[in-house]
N, C-alpha and C. Protein backbone atom coordinates (compact mmCIF):
# COMPACT_ATOMS: atom_id res chain seq x y z
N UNK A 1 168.84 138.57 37.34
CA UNK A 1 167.75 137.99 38.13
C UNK A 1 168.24 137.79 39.56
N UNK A 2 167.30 138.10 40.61
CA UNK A 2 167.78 137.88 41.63
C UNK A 2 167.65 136.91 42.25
N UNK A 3 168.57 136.49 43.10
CA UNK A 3 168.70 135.28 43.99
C UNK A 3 168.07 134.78 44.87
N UNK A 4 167.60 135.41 45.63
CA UNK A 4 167.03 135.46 46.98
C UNK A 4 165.64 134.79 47.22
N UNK A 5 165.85 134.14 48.03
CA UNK A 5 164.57 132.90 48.48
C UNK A 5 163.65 133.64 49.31
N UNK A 6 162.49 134.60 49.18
CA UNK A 6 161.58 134.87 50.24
C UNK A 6 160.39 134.14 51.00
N UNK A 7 161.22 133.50 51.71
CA UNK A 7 160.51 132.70 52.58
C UNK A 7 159.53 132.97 53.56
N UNK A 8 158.65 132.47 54.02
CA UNK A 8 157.57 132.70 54.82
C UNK A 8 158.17 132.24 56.44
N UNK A 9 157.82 133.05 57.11
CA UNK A 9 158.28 132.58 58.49
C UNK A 9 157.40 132.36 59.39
N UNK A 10 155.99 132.72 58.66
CA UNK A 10 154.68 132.79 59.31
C UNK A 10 154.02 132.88 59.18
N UNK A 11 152.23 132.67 59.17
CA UNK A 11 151.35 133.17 58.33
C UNK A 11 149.78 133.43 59.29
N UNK A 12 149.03 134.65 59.38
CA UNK A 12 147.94 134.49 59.83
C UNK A 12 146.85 134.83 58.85
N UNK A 13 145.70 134.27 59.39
CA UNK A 13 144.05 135.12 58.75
C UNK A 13 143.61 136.12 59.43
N UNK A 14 143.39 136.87 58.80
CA UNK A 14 142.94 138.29 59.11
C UNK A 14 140.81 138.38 58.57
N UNK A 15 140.68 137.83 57.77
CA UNK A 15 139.38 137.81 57.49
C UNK A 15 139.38 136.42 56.43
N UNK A 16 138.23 135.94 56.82
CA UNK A 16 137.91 134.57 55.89
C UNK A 16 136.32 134.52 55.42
N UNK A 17 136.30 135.15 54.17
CA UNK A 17 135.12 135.99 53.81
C UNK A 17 134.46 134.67 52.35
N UNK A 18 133.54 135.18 51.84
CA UNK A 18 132.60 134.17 50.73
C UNK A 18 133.66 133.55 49.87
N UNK A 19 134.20 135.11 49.17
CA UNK A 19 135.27 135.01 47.79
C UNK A 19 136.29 135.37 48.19
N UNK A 20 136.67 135.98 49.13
CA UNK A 20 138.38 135.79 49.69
C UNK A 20 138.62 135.97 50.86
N UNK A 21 140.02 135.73 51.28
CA UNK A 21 140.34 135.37 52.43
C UNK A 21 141.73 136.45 52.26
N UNK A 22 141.93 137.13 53.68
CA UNK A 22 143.06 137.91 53.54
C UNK A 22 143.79 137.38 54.56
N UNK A 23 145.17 136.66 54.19
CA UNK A 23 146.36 136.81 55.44
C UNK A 23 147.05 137.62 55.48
N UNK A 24 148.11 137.38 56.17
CA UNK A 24 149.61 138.33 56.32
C UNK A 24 150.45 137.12 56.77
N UNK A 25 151.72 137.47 55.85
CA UNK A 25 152.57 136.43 56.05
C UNK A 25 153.87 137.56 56.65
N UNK A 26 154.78 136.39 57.01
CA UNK A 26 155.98 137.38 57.79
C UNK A 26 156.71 136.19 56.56
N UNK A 27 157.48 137.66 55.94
CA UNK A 27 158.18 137.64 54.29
C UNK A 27 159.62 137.72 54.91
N UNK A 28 160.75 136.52 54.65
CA UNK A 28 162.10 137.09 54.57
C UNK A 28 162.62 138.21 53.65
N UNK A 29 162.95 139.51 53.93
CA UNK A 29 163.41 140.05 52.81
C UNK A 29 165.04 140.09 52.15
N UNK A 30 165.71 140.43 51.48
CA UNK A 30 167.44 140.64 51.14
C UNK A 30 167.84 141.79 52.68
N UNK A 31 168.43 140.88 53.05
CA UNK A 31 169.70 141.75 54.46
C UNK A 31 168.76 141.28 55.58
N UNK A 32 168.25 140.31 55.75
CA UNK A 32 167.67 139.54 56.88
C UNK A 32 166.71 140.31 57.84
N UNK A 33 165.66 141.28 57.33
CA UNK A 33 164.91 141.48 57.47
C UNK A 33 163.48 141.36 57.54
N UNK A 34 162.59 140.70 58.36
CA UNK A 34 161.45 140.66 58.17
C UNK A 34 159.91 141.52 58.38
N UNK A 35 159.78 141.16 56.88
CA UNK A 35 158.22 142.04 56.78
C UNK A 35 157.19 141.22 56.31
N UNK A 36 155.76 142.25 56.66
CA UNK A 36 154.46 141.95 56.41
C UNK A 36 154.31 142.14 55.63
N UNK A 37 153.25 140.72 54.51
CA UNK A 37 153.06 141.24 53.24
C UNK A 37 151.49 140.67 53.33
N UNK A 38 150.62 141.78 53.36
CA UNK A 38 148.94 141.32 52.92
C UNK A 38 148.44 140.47 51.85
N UNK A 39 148.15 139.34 51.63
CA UNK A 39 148.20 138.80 50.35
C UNK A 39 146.27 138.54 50.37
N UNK A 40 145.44 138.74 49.71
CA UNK A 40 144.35 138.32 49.22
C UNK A 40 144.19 136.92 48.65
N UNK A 41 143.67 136.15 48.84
CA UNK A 41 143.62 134.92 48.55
C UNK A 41 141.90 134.86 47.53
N UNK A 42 142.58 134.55 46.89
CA UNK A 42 140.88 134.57 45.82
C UNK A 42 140.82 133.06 44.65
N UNK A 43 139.58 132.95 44.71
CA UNK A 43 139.43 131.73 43.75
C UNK A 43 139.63 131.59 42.35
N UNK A 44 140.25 132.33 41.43
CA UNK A 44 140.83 132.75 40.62
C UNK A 44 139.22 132.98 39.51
N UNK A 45 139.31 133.06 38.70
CA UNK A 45 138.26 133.26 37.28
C UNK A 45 138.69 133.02 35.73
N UNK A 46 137.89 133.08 35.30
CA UNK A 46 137.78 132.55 33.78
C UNK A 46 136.56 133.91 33.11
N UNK A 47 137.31 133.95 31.82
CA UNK A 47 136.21 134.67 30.84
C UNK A 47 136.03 134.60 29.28
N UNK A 48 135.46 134.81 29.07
CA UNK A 48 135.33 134.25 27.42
C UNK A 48 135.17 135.75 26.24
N UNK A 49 135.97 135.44 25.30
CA UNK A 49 135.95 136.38 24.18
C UNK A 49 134.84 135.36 22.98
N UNK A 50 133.77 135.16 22.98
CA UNK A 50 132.78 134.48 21.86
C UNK A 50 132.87 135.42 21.10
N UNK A 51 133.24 135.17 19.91
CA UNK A 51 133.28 135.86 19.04
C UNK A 51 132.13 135.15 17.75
N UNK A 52 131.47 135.61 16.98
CA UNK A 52 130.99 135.16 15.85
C UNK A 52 131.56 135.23 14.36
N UNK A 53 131.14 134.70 13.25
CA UNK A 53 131.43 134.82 11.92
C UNK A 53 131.55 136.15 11.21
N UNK A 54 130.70 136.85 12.20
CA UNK A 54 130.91 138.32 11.83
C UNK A 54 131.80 139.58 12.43
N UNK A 55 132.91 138.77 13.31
CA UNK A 55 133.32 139.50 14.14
C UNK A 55 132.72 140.00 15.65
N UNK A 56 131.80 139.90 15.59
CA UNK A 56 131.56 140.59 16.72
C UNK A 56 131.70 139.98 17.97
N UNK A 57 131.95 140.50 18.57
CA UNK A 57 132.03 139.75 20.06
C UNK A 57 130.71 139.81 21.53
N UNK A 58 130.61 138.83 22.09
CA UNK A 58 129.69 139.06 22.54
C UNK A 58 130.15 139.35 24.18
N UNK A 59 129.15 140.65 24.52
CA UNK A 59 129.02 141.60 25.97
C UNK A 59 128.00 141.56 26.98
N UNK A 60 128.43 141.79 28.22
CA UNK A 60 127.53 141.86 28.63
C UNK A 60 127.86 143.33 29.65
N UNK A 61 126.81 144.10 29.95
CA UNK A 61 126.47 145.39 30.67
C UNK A 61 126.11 144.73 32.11
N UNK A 62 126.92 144.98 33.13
CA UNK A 62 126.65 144.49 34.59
C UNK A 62 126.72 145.33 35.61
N UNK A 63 125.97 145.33 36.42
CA UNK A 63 126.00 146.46 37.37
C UNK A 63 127.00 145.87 38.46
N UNK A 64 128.58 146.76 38.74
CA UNK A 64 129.13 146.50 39.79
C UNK A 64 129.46 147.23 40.91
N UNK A 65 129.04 146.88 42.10
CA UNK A 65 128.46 147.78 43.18
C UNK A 65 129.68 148.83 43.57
N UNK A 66 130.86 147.98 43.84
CA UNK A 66 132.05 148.64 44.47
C UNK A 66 131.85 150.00 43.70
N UNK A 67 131.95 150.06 42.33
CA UNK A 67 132.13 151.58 41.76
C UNK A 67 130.86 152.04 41.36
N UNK A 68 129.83 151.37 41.44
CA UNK A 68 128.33 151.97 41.85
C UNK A 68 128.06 152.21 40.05
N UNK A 69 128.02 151.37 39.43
CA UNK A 69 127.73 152.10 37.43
C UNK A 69 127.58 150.15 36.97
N UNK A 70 127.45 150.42 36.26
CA UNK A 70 126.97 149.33 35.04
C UNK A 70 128.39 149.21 33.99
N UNK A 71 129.22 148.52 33.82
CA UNK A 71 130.16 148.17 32.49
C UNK A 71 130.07 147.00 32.15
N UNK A 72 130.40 147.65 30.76
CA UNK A 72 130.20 146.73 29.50
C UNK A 72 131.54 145.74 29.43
N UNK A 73 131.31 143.83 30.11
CA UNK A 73 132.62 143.19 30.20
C UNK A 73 132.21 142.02 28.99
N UNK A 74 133.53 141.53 29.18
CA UNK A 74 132.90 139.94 28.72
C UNK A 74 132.54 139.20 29.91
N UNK A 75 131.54 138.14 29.43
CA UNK A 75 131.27 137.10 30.29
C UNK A 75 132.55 136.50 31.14
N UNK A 76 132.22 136.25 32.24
CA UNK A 76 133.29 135.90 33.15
C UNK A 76 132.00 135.08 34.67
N UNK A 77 132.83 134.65 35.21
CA UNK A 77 132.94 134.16 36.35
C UNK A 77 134.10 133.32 37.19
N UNK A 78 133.69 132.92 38.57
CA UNK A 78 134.81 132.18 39.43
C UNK A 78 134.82 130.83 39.22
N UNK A 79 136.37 130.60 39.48
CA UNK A 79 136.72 129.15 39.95
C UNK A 79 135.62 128.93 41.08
N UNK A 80 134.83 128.41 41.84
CA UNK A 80 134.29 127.87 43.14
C UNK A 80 133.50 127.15 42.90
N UNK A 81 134.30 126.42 42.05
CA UNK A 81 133.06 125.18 41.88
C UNK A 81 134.34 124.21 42.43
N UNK A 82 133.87 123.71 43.48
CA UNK A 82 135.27 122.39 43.53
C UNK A 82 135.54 121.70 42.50
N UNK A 83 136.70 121.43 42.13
CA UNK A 83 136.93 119.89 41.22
C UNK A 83 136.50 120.49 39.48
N UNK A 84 135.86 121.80 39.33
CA UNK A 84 135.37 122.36 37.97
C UNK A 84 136.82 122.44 37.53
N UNK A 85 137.12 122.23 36.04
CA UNK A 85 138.15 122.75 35.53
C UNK A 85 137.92 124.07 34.53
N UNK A 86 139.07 124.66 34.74
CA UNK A 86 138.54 125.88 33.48
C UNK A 86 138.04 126.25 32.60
N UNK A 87 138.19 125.31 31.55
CA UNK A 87 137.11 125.40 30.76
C UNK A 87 136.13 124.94 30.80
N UNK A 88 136.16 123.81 31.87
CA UNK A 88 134.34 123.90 32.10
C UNK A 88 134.04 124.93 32.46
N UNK A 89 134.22 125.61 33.29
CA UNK A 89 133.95 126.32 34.57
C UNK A 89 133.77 128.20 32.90
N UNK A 90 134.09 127.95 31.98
CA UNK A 90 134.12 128.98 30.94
C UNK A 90 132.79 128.55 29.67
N UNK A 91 132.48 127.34 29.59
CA UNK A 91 132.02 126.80 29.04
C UNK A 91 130.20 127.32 29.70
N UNK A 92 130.37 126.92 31.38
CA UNK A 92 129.04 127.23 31.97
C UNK A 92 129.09 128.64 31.94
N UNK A 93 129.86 129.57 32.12
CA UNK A 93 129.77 131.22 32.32
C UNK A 93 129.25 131.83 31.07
N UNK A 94 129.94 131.13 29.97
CA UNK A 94 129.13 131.38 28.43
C UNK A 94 127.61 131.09 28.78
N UNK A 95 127.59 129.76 28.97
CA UNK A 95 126.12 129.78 28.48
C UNK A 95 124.54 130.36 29.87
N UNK A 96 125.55 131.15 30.87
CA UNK A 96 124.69 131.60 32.01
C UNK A 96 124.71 133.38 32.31
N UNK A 97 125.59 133.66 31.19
CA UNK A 97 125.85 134.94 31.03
C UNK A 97 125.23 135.45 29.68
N UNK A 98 125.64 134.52 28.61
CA UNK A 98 124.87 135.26 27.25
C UNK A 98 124.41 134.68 26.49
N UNK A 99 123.81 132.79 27.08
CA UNK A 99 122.87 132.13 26.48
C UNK A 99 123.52 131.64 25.16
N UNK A 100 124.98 130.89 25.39
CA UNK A 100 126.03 130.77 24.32
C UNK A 100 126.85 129.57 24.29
N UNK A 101 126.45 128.82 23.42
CA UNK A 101 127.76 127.70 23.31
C UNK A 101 128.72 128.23 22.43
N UNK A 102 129.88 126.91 22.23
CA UNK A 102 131.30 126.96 21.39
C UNK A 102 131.48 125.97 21.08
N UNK A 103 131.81 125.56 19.63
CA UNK A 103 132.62 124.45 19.31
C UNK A 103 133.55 124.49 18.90
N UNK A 104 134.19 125.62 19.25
CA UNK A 104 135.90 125.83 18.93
C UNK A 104 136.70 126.56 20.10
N UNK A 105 137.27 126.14 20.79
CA UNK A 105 138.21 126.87 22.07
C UNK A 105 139.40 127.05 21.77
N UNK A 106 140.22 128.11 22.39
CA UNK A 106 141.54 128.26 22.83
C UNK A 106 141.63 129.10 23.90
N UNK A 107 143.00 129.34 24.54
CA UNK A 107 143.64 130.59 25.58
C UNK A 107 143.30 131.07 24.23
N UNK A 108 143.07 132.76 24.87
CA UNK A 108 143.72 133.81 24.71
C UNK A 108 144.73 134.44 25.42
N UNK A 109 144.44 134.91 26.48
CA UNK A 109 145.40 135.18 27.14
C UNK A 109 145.74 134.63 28.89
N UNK A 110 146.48 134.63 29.41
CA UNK A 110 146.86 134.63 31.24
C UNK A 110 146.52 135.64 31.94
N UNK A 111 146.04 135.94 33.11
CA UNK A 111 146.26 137.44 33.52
C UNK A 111 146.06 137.22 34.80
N UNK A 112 147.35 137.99 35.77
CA UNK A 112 147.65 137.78 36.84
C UNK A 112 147.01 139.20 37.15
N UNK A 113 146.14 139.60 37.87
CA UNK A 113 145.16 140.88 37.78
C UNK A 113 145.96 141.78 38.60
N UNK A 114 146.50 141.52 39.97
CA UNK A 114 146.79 142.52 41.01
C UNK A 114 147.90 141.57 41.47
N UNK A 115 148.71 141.49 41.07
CA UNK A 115 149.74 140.81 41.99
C UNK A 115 150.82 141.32 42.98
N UNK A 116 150.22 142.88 43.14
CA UNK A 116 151.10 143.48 44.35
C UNK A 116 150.66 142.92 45.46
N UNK A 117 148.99 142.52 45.47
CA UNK A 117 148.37 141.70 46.96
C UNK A 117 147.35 140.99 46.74
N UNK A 118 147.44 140.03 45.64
CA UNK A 118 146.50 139.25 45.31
C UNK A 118 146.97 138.26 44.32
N UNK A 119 146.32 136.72 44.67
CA UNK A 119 146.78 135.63 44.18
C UNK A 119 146.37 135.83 42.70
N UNK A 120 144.77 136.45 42.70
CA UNK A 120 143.88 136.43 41.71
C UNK A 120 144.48 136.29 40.22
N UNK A 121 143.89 135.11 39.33
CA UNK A 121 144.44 135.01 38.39
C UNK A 121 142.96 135.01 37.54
N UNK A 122 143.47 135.14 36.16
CA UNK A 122 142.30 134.24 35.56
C UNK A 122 142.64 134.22 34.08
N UNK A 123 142.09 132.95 33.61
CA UNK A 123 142.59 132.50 32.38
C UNK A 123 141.32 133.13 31.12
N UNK A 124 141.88 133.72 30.33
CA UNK A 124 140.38 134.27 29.58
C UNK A 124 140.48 133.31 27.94
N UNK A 125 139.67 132.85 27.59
CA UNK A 125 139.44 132.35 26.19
C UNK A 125 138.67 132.92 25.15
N UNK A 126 138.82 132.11 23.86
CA UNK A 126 138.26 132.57 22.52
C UNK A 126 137.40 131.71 22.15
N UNK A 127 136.18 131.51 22.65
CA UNK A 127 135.37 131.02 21.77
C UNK A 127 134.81 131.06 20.57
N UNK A 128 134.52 130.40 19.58
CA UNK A 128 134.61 130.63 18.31
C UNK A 128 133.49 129.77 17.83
N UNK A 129 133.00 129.46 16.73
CA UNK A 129 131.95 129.02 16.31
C UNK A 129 130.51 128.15 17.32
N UNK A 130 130.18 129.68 17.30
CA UNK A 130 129.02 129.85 18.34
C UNK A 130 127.36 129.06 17.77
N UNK A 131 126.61 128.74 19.01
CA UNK A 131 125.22 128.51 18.83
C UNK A 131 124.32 129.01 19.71
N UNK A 132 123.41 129.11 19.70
CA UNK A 132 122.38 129.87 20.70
C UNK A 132 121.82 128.95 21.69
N UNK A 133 121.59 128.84 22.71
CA UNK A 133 121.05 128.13 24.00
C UNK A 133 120.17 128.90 24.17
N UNK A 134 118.99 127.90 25.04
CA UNK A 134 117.67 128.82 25.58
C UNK A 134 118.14 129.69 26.68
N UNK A 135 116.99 130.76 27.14
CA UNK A 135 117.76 131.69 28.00
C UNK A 135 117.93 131.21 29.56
N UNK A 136 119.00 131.73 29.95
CA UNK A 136 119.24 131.12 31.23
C UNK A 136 118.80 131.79 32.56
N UNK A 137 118.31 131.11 33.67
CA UNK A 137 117.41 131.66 35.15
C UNK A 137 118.90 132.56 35.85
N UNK A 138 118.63 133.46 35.78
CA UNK A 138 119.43 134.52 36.34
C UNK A 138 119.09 135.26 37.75
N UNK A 139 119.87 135.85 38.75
CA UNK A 139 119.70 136.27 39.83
C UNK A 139 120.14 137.16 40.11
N UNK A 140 120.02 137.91 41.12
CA UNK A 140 120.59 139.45 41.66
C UNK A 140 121.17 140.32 40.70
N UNK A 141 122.38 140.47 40.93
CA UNK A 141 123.25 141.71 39.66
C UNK A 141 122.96 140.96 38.22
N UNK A 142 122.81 139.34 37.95
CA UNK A 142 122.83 139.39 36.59
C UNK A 142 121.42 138.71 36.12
N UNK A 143 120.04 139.30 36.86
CA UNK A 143 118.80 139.55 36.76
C UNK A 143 119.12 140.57 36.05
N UNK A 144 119.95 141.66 36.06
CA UNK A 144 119.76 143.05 35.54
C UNK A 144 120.55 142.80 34.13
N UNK A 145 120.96 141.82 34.07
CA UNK A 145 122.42 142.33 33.10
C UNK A 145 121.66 141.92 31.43
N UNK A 146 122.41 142.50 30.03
CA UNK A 146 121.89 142.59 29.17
C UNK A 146 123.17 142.05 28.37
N UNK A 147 123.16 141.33 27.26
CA UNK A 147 123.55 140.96 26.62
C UNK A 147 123.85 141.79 25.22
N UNK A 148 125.20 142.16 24.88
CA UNK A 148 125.39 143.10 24.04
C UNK A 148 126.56 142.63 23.08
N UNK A 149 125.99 142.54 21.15
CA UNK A 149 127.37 142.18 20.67
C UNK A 149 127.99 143.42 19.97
N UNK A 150 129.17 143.56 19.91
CA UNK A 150 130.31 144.84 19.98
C UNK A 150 131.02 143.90 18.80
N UNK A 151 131.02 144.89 17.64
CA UNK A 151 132.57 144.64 16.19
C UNK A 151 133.49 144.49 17.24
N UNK A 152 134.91 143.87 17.18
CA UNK A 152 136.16 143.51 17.65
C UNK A 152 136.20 145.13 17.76
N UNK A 153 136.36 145.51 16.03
CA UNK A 153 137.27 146.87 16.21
C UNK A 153 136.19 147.84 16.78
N UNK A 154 135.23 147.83 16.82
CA UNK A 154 134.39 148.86 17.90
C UNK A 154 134.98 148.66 19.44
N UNK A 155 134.87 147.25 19.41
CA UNK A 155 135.69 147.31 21.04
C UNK A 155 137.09 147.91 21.54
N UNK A 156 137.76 147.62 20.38
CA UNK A 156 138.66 147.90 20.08
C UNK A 156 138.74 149.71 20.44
N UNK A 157 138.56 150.26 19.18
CA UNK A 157 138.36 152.02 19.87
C UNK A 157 137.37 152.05 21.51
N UNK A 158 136.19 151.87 21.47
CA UNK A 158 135.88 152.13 23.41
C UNK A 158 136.70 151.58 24.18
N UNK A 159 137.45 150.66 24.06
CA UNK A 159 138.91 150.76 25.22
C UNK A 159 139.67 151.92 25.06
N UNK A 160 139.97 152.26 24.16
CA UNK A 160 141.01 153.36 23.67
C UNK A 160 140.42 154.77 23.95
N UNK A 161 138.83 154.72 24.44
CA UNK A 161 138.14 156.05 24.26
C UNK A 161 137.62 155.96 25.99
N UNK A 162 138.02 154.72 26.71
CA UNK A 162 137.43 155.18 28.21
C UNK A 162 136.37 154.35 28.35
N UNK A 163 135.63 153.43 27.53
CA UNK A 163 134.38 153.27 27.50
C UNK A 163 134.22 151.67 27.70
N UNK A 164 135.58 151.25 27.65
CA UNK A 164 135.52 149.70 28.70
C UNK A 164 136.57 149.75 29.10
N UNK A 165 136.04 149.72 30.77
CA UNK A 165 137.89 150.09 31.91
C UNK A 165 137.60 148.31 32.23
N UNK A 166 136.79 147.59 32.55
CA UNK A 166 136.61 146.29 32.84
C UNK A 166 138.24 145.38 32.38
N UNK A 167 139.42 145.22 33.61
CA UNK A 167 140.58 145.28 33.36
C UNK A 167 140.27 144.10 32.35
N UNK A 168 140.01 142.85 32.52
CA UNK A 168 140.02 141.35 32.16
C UNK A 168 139.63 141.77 30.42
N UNK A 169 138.50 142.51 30.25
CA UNK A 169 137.56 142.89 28.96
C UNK A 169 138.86 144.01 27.94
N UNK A 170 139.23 144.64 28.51
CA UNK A 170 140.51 145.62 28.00
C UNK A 170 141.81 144.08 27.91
N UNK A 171 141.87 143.51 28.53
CA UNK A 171 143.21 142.83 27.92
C UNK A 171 142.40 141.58 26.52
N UNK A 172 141.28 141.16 26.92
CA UNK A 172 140.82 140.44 25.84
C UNK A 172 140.47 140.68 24.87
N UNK A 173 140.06 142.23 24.74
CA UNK A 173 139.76 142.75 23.06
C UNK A 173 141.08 143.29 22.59
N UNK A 174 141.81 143.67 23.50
CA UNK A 174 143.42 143.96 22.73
C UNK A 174 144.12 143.31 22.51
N UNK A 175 144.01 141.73 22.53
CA UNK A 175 144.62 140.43 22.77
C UNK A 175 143.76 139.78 21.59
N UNK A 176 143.00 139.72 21.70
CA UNK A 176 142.07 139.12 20.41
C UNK A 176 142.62 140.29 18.95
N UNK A 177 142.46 141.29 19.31
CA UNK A 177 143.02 142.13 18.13
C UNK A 177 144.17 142.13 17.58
N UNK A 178 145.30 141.60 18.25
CA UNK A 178 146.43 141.61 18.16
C UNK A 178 146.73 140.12 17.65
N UNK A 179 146.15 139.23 18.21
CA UNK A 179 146.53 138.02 17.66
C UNK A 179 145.62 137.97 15.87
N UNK A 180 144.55 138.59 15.70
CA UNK A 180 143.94 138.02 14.97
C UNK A 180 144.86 139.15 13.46
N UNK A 181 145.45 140.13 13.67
CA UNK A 181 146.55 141.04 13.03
C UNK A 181 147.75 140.28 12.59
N UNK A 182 148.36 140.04 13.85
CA UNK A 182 149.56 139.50 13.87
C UNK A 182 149.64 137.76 13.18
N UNK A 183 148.56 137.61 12.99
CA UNK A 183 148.30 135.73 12.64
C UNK A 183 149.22 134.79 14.10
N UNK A 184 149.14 135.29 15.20
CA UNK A 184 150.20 134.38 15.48
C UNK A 184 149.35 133.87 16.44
N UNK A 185 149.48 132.01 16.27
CA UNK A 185 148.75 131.03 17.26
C UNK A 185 148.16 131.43 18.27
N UNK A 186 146.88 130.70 18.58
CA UNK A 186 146.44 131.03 20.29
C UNK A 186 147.15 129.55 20.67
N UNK A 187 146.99 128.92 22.30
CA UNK A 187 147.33 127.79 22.82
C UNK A 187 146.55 127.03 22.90
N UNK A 188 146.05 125.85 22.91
CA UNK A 188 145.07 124.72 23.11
C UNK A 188 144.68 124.84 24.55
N UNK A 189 143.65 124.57 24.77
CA UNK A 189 142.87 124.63 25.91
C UNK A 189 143.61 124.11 27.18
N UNK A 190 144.28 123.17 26.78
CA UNK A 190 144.86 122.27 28.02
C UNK A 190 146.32 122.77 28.39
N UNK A 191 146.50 124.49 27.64
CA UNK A 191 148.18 124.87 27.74
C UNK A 191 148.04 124.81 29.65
N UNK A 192 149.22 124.86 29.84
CA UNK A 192 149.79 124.67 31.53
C UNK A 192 149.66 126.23 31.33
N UNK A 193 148.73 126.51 33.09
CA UNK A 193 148.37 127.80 33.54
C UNK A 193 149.26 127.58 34.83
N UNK A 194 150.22 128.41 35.35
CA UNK A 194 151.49 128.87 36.04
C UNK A 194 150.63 129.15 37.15
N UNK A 195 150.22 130.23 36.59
CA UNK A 195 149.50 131.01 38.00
C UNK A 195 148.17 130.81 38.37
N UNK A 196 147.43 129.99 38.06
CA UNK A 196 146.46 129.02 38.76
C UNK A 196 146.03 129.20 40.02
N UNK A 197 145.26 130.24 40.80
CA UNK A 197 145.36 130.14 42.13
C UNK A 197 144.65 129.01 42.85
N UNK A 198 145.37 128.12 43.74
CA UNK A 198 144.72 127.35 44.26
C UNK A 198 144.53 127.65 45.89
N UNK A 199 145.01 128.65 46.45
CA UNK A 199 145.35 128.72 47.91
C UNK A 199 143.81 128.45 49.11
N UNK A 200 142.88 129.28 48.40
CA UNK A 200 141.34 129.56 48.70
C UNK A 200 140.69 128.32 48.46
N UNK A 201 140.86 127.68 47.33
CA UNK A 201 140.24 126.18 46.94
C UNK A 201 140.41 125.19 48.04
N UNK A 202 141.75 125.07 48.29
CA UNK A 202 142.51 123.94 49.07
C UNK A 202 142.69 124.49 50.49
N UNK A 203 141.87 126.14 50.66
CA UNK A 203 141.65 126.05 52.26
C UNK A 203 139.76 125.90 52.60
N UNK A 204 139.34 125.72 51.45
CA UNK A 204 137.84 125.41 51.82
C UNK A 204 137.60 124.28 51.95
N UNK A 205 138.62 123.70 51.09
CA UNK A 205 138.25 122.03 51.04
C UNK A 205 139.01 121.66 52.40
N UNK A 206 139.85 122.25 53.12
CA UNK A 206 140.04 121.23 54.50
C UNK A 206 139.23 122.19 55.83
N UNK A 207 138.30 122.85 55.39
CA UNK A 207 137.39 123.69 56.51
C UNK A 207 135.88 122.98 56.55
């Protein structure tokens, strides 16, 4: 493991946008060199694997503009609620995405998404013994979106076949599959999340 302290010697904003903010910091590197490193600053996210008694998990089909098509993810949304904690903040995305409570939580998994230039984290869970909520007032992209439940192991092969690239949705059905194989524990809701991004939170709140 290496030693070396990369310290910041400096830091500017380059754009300070809705959902992220891009600086550049001046990075100490090994042999006393300094470089630019672009870092994305984002409010991190949460997503939910609801699963039912029958296996299946519940989807949703969303249209996302950047790559111009519709994929099939799990429910998800952002940290930007001030002061929301994660599982609240997973708790409301369930029930505003696929009209869904839980009375059973855990992690599933951590996932640090892009960490070559981005803080972006997000913690995804297993919801488990589900109930139905009335339907929820929806807007723009998820006016369009449809609610779809997928077998584990159906999800399971369309990752494997191309047919969900949705990074967060590919680590949660192979993560749910694997734990529910392997029998081995998920973590309690309140496990300590490492990579937590707070950088974007705690520069809105002093703007």
């Amino acid at each position: 493991m290496g030693g070396h302290e990369f310290d910041v010697n400096g830091t500017r904003t380059v754009y300070d946008g809705a959902i992220i903010t891009l600086r550049v910091d001046d990075v100490a590197m090994p042999g006393g060199r300094i470089a630019e490193r672009e870092v994305v600053e984002h409010f991190g996210a949460v997503a939910i694997l609801a699963r039912d008694e029958n296996r299946r998990i519940a989807m949703v089909r969303q249209y996302r503009h950047p790559i111009g098509r519709r994929l099939l993810e799990l429910p998800a949304g952002l940290l930007d609620q001030d002061g929301e904690a994660p599982l609240t903040a997973a708790q409301r995305e369930l029930a505003e995405e696929a009209d869904l409570a839980a009375d059973t939580w855990h992690v599933l998994v951590d996932l640090a998404l892009s960490p070559g230039f981005t803080d972006e984290a997000l913690r995804l869970y297993l919801a488990e013994d589900l109930h139905d909520l009335d339907e929820a007032e929806r807007v723009d992209e998820e006016a369009d979106m449809e609610v779809e439940w997928v077998s584990l192991d159906d999800a399971v092969a369309m990752v494997l076949a191309g047919e969900i690239v949705n990074a967060t949705s590919v680590a949660g059905i192979l993560a749910a599959s694997a734990a529910e194989r392997s029998g081995i524990g998920l973590r309690r809701v309140d496990a300590p999340w490492a990579d937590e991004p707070t950088a974007l939170r705690d520069r809105r709140r002093r703007s």
